[in-house]
C-alpha atoms as a PDB file:
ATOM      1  CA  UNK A   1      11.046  -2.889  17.139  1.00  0.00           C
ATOM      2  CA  UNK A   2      14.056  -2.214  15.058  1.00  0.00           C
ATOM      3  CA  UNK A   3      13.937  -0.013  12.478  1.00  0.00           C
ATOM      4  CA  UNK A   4      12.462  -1.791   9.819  1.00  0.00           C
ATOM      5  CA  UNK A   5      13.945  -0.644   6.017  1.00  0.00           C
ATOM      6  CA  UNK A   6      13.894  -1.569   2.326  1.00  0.00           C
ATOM      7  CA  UNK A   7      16.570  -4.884   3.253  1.00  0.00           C
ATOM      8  CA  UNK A   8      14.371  -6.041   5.634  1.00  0.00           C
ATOM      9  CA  UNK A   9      11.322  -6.350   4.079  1.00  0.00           C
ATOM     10  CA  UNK A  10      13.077  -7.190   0.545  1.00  0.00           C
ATOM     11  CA  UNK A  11      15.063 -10.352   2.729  1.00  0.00           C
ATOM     12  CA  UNK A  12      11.898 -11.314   4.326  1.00  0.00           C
ATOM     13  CA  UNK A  13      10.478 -12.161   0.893  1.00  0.00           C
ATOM     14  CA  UNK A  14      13.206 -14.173  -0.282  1.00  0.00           C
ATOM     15  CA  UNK A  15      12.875 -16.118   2.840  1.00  0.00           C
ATOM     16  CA  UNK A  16       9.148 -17.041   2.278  1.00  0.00           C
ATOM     17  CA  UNK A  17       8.344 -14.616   5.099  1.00  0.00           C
ATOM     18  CA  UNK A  18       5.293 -12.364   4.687  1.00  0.00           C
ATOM     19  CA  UNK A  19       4.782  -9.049   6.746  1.00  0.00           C
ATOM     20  CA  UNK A  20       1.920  -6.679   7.390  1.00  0.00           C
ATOM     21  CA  UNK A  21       1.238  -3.191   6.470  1.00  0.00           C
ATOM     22  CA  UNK A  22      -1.728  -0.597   7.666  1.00  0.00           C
ATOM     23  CA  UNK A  23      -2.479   3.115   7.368  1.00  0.00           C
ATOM     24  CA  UNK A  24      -1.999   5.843  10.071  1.00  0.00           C
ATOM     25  CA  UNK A  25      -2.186   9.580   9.523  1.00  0.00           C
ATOM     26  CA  UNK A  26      -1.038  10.942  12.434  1.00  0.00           C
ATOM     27  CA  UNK A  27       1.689  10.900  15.622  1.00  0.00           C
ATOM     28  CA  UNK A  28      -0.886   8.771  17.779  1.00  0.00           C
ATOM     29  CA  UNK A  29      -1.660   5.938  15.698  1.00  0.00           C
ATOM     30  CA  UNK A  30       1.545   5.835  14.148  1.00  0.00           C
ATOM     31  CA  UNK A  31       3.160   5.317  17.879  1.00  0.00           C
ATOM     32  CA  UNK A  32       0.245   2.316  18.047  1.00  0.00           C
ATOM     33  CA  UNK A  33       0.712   0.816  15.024  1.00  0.00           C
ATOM     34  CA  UNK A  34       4.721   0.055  15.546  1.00  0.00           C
ATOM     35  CA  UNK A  35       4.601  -0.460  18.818  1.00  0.00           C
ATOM     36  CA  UNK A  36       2.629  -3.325  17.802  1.00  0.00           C
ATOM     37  CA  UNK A  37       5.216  -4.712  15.263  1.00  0.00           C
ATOM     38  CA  UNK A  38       3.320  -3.953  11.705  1.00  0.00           C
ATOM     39  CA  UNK A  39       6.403  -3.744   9.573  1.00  0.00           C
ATOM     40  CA  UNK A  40       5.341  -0.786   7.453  1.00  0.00           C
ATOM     41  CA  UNK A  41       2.702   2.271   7.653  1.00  0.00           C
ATOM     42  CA  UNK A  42       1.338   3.507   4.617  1.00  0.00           C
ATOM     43  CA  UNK A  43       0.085   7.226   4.878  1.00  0.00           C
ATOM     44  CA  UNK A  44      -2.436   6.860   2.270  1.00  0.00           C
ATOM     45  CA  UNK A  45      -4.149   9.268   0.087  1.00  0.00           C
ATOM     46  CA  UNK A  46      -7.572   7.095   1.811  1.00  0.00           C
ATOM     47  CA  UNK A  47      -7.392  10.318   4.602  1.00  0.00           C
ATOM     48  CA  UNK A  48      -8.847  12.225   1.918  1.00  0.00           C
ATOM     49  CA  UNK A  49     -12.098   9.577   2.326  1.00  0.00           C
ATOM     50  CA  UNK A  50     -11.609   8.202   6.016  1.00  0.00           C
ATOM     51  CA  UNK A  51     -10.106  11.668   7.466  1.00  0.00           C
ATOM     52  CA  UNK A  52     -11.616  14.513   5.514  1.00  0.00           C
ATOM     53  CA  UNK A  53     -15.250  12.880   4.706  1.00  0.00           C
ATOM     54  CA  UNK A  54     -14.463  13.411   0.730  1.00  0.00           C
ATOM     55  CA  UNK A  55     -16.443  11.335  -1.762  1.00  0.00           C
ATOM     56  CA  UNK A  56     -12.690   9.858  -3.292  1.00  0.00           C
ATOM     57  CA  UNK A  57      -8.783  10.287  -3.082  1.00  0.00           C
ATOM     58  CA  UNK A  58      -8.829  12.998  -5.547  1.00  0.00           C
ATOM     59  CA  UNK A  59      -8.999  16.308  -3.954  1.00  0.00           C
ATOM     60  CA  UNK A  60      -6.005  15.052  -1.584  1.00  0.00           C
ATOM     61  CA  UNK A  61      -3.007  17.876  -2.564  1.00  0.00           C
ATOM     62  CA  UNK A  62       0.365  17.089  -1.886  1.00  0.00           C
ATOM     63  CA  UNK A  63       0.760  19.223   0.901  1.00  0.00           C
ATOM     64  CA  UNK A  64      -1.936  17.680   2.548  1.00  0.00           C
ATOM     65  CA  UNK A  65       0.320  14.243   2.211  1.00  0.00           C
ATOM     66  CA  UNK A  66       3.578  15.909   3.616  1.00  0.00           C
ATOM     67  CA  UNK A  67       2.027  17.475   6.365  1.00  0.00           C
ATOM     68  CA  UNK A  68      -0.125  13.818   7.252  1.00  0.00           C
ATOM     69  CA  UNK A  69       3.604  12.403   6.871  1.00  0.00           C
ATOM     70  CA  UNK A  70       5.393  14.328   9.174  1.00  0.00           C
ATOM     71  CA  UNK A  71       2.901  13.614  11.852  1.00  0.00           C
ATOM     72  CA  UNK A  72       3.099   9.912  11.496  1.00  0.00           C
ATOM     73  CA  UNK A  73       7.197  10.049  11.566  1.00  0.00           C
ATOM     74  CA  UNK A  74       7.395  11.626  14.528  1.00  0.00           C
ATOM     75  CA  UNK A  75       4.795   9.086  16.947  1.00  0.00           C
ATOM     76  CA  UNK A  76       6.474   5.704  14.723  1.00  0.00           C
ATOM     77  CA  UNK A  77       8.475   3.338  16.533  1.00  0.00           C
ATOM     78  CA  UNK A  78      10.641   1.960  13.421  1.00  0.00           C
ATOM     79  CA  UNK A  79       7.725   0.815  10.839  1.00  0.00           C
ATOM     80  CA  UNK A  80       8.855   1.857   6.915  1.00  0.00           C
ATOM     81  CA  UNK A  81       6.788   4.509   6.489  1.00  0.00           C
ATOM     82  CA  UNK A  82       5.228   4.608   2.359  1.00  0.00           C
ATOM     83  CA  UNK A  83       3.357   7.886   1.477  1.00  0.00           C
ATOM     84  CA  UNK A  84       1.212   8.802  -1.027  1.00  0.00           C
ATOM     85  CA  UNK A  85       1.783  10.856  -4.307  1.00  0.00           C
ATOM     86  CA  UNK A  86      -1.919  11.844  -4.697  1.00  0.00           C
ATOM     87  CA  UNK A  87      -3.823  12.472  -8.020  1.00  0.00           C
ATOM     88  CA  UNK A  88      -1.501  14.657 -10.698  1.00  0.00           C
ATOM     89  CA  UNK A  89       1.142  15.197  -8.772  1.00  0.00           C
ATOM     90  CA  UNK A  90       2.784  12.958 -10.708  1.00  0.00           C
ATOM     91  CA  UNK A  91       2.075  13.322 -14.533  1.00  0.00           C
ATOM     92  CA  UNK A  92       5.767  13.907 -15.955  1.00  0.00           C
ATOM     93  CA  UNK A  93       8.858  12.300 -14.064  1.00  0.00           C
ATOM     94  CA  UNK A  94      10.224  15.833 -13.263  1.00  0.00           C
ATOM     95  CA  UNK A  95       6.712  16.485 -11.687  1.00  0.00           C
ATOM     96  CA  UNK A  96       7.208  13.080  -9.240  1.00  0.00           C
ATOM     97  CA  UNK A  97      10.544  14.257  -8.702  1.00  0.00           C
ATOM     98  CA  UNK A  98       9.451  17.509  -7.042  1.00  0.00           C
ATOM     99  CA  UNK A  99       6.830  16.110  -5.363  1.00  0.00           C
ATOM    100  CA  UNK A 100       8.736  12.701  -4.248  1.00  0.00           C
ATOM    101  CA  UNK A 101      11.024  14.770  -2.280  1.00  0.00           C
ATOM    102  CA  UNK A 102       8.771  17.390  -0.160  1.00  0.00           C
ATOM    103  CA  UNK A 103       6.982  13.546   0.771  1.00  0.00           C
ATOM    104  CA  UNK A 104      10.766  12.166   1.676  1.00  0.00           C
ATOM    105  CA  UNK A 105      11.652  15.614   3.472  1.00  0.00           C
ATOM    106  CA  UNK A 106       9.136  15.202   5.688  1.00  0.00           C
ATOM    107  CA  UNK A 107       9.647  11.745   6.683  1.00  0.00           C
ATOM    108  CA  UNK A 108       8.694   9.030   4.109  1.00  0.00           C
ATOM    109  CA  UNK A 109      11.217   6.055   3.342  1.00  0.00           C
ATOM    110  CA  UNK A 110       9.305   5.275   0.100  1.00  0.00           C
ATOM    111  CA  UNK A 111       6.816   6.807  -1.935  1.00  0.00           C
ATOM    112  CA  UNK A 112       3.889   5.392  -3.739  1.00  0.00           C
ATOM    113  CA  UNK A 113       2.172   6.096  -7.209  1.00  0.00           C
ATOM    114  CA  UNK A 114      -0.951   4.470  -9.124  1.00  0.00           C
ATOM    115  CA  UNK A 115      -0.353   3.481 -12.771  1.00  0.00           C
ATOM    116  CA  UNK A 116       1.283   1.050 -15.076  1.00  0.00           C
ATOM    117  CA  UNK A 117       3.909   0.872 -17.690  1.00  0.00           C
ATOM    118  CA  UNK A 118       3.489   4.087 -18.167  1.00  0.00           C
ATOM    119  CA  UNK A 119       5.255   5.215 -14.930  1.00  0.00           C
ATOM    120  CA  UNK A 120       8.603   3.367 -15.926  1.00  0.00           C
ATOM    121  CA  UNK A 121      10.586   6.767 -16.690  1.00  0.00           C
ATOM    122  CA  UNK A 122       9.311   8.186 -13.716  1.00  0.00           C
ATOM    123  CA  UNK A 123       9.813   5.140 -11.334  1.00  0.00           C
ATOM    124  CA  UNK A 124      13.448   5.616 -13.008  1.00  0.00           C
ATOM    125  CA  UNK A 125      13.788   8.873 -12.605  1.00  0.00           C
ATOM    126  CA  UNK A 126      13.113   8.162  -8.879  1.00  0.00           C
ATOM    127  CA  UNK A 127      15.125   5.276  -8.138  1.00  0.00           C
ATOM    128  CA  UNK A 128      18.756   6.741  -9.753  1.00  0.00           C
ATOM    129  CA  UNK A 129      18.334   9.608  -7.324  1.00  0.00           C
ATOM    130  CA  UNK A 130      17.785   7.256  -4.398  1.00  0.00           C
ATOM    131  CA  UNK A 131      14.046   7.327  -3.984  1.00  0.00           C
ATOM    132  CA  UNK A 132      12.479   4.065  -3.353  1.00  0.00           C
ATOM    133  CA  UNK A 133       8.847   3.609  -5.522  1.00  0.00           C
ATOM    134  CA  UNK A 134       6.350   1.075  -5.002  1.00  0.00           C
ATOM    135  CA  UNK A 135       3.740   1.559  -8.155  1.00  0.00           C
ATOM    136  CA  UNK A 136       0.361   0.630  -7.380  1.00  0.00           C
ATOM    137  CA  UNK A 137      -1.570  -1.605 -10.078  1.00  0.00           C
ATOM    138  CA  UNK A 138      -5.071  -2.981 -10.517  1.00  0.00           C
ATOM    139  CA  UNK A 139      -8.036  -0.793  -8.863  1.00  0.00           C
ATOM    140  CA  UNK A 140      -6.726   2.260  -8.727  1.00  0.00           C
ATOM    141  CA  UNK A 141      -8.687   4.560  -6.529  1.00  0.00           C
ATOM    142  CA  UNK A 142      -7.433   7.936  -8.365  1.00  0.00           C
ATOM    143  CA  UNK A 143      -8.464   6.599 -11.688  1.00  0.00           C
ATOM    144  CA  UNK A 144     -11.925   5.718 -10.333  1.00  0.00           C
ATOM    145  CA  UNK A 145     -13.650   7.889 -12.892  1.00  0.00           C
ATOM    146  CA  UNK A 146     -11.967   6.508 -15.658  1.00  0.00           C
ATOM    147  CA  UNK A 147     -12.967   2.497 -14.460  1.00  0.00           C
ATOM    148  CA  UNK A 148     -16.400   3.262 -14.121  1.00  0.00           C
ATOM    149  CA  UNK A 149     -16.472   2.833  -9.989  1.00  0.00           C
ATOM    150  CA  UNK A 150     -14.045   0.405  -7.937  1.00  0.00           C
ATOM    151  CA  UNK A 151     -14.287  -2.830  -9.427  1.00  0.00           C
ATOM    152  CA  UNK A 152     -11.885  -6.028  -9.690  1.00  0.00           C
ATOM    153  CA  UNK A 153      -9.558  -5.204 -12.087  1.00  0.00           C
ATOM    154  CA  UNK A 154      -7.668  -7.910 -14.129  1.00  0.00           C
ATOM    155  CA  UNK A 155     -10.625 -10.935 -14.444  1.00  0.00           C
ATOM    156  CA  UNK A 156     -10.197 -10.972 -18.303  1.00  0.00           C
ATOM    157  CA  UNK A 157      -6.712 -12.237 -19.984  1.00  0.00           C
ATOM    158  CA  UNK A 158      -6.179  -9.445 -21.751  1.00  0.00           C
ATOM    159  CA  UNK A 159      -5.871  -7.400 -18.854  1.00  0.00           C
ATOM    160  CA  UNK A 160      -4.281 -10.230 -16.535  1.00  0.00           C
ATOM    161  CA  UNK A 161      -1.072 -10.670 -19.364  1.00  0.00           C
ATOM    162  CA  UNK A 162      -0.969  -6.666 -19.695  1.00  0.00           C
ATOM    163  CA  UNK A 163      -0.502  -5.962 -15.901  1.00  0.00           C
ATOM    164  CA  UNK A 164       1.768  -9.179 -15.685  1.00  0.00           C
ATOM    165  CA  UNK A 165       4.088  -7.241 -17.936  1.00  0.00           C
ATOM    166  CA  UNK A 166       4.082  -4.350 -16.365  1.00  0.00           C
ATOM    167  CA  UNK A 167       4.984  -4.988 -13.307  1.00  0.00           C
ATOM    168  CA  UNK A 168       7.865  -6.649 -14.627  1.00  0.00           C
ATOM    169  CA  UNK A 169       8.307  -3.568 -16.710  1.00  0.00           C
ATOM    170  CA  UNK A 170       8.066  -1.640 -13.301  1.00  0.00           C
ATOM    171  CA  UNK A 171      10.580  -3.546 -11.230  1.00  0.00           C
ATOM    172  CA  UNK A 172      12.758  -3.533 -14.480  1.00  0.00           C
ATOM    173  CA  UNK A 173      12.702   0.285 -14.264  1.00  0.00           C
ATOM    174  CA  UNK A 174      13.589   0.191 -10.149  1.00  0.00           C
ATOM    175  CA  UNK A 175      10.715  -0.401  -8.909  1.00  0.00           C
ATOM    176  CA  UNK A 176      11.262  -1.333  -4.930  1.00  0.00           C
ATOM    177  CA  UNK A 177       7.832  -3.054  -4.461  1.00  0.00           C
ATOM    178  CA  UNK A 178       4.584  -3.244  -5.787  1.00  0.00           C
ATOM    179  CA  UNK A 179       1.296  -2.814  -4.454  1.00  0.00           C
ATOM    180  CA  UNK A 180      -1.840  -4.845  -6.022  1.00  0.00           C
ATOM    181  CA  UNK A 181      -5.440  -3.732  -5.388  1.00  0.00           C
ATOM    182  CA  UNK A 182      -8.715  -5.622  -5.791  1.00  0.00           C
ATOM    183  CA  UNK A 183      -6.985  -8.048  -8.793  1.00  0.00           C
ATOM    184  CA  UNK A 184      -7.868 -12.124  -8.453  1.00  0.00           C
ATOM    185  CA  UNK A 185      -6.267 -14.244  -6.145  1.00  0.00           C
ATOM    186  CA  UNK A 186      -4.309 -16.263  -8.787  1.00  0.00           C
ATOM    187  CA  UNK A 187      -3.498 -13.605 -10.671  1.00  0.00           C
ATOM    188  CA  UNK A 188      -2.113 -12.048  -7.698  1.00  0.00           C
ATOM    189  CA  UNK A 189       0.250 -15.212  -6.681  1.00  0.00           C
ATOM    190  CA  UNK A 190       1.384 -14.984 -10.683  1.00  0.00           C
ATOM    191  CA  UNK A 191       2.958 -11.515 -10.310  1.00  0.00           C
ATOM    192  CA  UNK A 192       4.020 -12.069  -6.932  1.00  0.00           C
ATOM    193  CA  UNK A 193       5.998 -15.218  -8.239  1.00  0.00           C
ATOM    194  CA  UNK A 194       7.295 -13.705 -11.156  1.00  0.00           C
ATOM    195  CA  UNK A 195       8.858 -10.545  -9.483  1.00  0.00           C
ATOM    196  CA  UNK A 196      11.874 -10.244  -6.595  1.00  0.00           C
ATOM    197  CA  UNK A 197      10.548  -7.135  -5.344  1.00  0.00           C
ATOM    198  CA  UNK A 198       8.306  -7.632  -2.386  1.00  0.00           C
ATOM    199  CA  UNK A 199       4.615  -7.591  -3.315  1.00  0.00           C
ATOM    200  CA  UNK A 200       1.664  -6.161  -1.233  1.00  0.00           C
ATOM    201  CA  UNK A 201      -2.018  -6.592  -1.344  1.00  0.00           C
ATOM    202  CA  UNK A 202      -5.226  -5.758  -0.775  1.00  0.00           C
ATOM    203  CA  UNK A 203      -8.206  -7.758  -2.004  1.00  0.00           C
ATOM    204  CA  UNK A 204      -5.246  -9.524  -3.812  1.00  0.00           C
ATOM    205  CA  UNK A 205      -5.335 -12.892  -1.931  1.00  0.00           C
ATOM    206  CA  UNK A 206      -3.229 -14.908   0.378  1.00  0.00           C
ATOM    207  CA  UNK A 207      -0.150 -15.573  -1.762  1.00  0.00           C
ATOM    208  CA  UNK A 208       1.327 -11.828  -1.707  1.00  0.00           C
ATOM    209  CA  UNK A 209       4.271 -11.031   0.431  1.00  0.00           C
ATOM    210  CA  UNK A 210       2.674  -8.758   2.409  1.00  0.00           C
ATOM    211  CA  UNK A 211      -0.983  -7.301   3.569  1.00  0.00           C
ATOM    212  CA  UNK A 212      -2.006  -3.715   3.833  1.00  0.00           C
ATOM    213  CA  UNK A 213      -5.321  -2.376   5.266  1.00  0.00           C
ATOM    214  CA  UNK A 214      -7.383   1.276   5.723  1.00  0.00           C
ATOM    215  CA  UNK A 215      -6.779   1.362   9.666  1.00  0.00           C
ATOM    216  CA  UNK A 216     -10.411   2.346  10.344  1.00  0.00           C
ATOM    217  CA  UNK A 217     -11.634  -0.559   8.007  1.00  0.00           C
ATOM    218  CA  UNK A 218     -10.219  -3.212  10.229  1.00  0.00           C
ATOM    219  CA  UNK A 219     -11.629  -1.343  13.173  1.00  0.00           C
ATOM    220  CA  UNK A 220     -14.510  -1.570  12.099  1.00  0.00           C
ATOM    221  CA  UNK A 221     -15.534   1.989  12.291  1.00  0.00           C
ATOM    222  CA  UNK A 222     -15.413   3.179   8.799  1.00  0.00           C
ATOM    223  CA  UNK A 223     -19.434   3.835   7.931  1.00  0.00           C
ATOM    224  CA  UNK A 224     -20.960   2.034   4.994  1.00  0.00           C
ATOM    225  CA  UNK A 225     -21.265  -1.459   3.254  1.00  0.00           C
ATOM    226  CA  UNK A 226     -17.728  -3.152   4.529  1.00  0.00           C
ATOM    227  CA  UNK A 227     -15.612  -4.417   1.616  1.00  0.00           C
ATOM    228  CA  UNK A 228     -14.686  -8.095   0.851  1.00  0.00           C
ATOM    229  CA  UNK A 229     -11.648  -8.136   1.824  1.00  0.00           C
ATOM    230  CA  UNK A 230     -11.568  -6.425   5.358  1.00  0.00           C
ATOM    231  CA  UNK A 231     -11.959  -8.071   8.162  1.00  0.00           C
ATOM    232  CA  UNK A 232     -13.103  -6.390  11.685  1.00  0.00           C
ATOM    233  CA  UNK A 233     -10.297  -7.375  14.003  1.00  0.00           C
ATOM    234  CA  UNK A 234     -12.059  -5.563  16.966  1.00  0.00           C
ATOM    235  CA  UNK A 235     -14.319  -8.394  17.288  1.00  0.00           C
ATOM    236  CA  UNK A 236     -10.973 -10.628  18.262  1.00  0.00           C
ATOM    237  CA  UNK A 237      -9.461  -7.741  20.544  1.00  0.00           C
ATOM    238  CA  UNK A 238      -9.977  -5.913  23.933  1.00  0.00           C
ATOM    239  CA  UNK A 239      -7.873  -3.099  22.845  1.00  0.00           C
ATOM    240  CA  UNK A 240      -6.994  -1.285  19.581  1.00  0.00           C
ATOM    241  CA  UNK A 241      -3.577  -1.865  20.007  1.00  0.00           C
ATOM    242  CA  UNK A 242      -4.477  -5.802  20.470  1.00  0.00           C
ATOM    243  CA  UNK A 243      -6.439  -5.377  16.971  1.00  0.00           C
ATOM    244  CA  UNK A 244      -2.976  -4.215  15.482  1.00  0.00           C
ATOM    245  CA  UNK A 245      -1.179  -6.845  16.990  1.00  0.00           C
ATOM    246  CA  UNK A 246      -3.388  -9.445  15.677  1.00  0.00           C
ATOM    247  CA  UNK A 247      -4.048  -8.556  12.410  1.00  0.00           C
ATOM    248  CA  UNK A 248       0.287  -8.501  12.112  1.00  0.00           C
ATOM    249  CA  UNK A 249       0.308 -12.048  13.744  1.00  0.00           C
ATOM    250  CA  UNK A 250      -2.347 -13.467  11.137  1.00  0.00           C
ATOM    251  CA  UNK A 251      -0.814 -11.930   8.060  1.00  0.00           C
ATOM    252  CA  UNK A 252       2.367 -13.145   9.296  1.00  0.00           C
ATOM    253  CA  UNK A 253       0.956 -17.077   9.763  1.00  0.00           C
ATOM    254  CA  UNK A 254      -0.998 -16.713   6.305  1.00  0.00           C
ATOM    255  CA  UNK A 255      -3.895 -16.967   8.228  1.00  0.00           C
ATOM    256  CA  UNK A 256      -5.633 -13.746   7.244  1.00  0.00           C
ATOM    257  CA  UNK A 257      -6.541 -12.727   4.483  1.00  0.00           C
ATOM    258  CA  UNK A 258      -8.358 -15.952   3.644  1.00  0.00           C
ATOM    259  CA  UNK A 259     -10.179 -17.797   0.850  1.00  0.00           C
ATOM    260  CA  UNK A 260     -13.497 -15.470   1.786  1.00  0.00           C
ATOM    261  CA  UNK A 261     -11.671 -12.328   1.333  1.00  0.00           C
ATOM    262  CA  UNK A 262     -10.560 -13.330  -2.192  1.00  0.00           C
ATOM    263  CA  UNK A 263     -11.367 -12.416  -6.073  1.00  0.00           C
ATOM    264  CA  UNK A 264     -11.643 -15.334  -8.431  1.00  0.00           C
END
C-alpha cells in the first residue's frame, strides 16, 4: 500500500469514498493491519483497557502513548497512523502542544483529543504549527465519570444542535477530521454532511466517511458483554489478517456497519 496521508483520506471523502480505520499497539499488528489495506491505525488510549487490564482510559500517561506509537510506526506498511493524547495531557493549548509533539516525534501523523468547543484554541494552536487534530465528540471515554458511564450521547436536541456547532466550530479552528462516538445514526450523517473534513465513527452509523474499531473487539477476543456496534469478523475469516481485510472491504462497500449496529 502507498503511504496513505491527510490528502488521501481528505480526497477520498469528497469523492463519496469511505475508508476504514482500527487500533494496533504494537510493531506486529501494525505490520498486519496495513498489509491488509486499512487506511489508518489509531493507537488508542483503549490499551490502557484492552492492553493493561485497567478499569478505563484514564490512568494511560503520555509516555505510555509515545512509546505504544513508536512500536506501531516501525511494523506499519503506509496506514496514517492517529495517536492518542490521553486524559490531562491536554488541559491548556501550550499543554497539547508539548505533548502533541513527543506523540509526532515518535511516529504519529495526527493526533487525537476528546472534547468540544472548548478545544478550538488548542486545535489552533496545533494546526498553525503543522500538527494535524482530529477532536473526538460524543461518548467520550476519558470523561466517563463526568457522563455517568458510557452512554449514547446526543439523543436529546439540545445536545444534538450543541455538538452540531461544534464541530463546525472545530473544523473552523483546523480541525483535520473528526471522530464521533456512540451519537445516533442521523445525527451522525448531519455532521458528517455539514463538515469537509473527513468524519469517522464508531457506534455512529453508516453515513460517516470512515469506520474505526478496538482491534480485539472485532476479533472477538475482548472479554465481557460485546458492544452494539462491533461486529466479530473472525466468524467470516480463516486468518486474522483475513478478518482485517474484510472488515476494510465492508466499510469500504457500506456494507458494515449496518442498521443493527446503529443508535436511533
Amino acid at each position: 500500500m502507498s503511504n496513505i496521508t491527510l490528502h488521501t483520506l481528505t480526497a477520498r471523502k469528497q469523492a463519496g469514498e469511505k475508508f476504514a480505520v482500527l487500533t494496533a499497539y504494537d510493531a506486529t499488528f501494525a505490520h498486519l493491519v496495513s498489509s491488509a489495506g486499512i487506511e489508518m491505525i489509531l493507537v488508542g488510549d483503549s490499551l490502557g483497557m484492552v492492553l493493561q487490564g485497567q478499569s478505563s482510559t484514564l490512568p494511560v500517561t503520555v509516555d505510555e502513548m509515545a512509546y505504544h506509537t513508536a512500536s506501531v510506526a516501525r511494523g506499519n506498511q503506509g496506514a496514517m497512523i492517529m495517536s492518542d493524547l490521553p486524559f490531562m495531557s491536554y488541559s491548556t493549548p501550550e499543554q497539547a502542544m508539548d505533548n502533541s509533539a513527543k506523540l509526532m516525534q515518535a511516529g504519529a501523523h495526527i493526533v487525537k483529543l476528546e472534547g468540544g468547543e472548548w478545544l478550538c484554541d488548542s486545535v489552533r494552536m496545533l494546526a498553525e504549527r503543522g500538527v494535524p487534530v482530529c477532536p473526538h465528540l460524543g461518548l467520550t471515554p476519558q470523561a466517563v465519570n463526568k457522563l455517568g458511564g458510557y452512554r449514547v450521547q446526543g439523543r436529546d436536541r439540545q445536545s444534538a444542535l450543541k455538538m452540531i456547532e461544534d464541530a463546525k466550530k472545530l473544523e473552523d479552528a483546523g480541525a483535520s477530521m473528526l471522530l464521533l462516538e456512540c451519537v445516533p445514526t442521523l445525527l451522525a450523517e448531519e455532521i458528517t454532511r455539514n463538515v469537509e473534513i473527513p468524519v469517522i465513527g464508531i457506534g455512529a452509523g453508516h453515513h460517516t466517511d470512515a469506520q474505526v474499531l478496538v482491534m480485539h473487539d472485532m476479533l472477538g477476543i475482548t472479554p465481557g458483554r460485546r458492544p452494539k456496534f462491533v461486529k466479530d469478523f473472525m466468524t467470516e475469516a480463516e486468518s486474522i489478517e483475513q478478518a482485517f481485510r474484510l472488515y476494510g472491504d465492508q466499510v469500504r462497500a457500506g456494507t458494515f456497519p449496518g442498521p443493527e449496529h446503529g443508535f436511533e
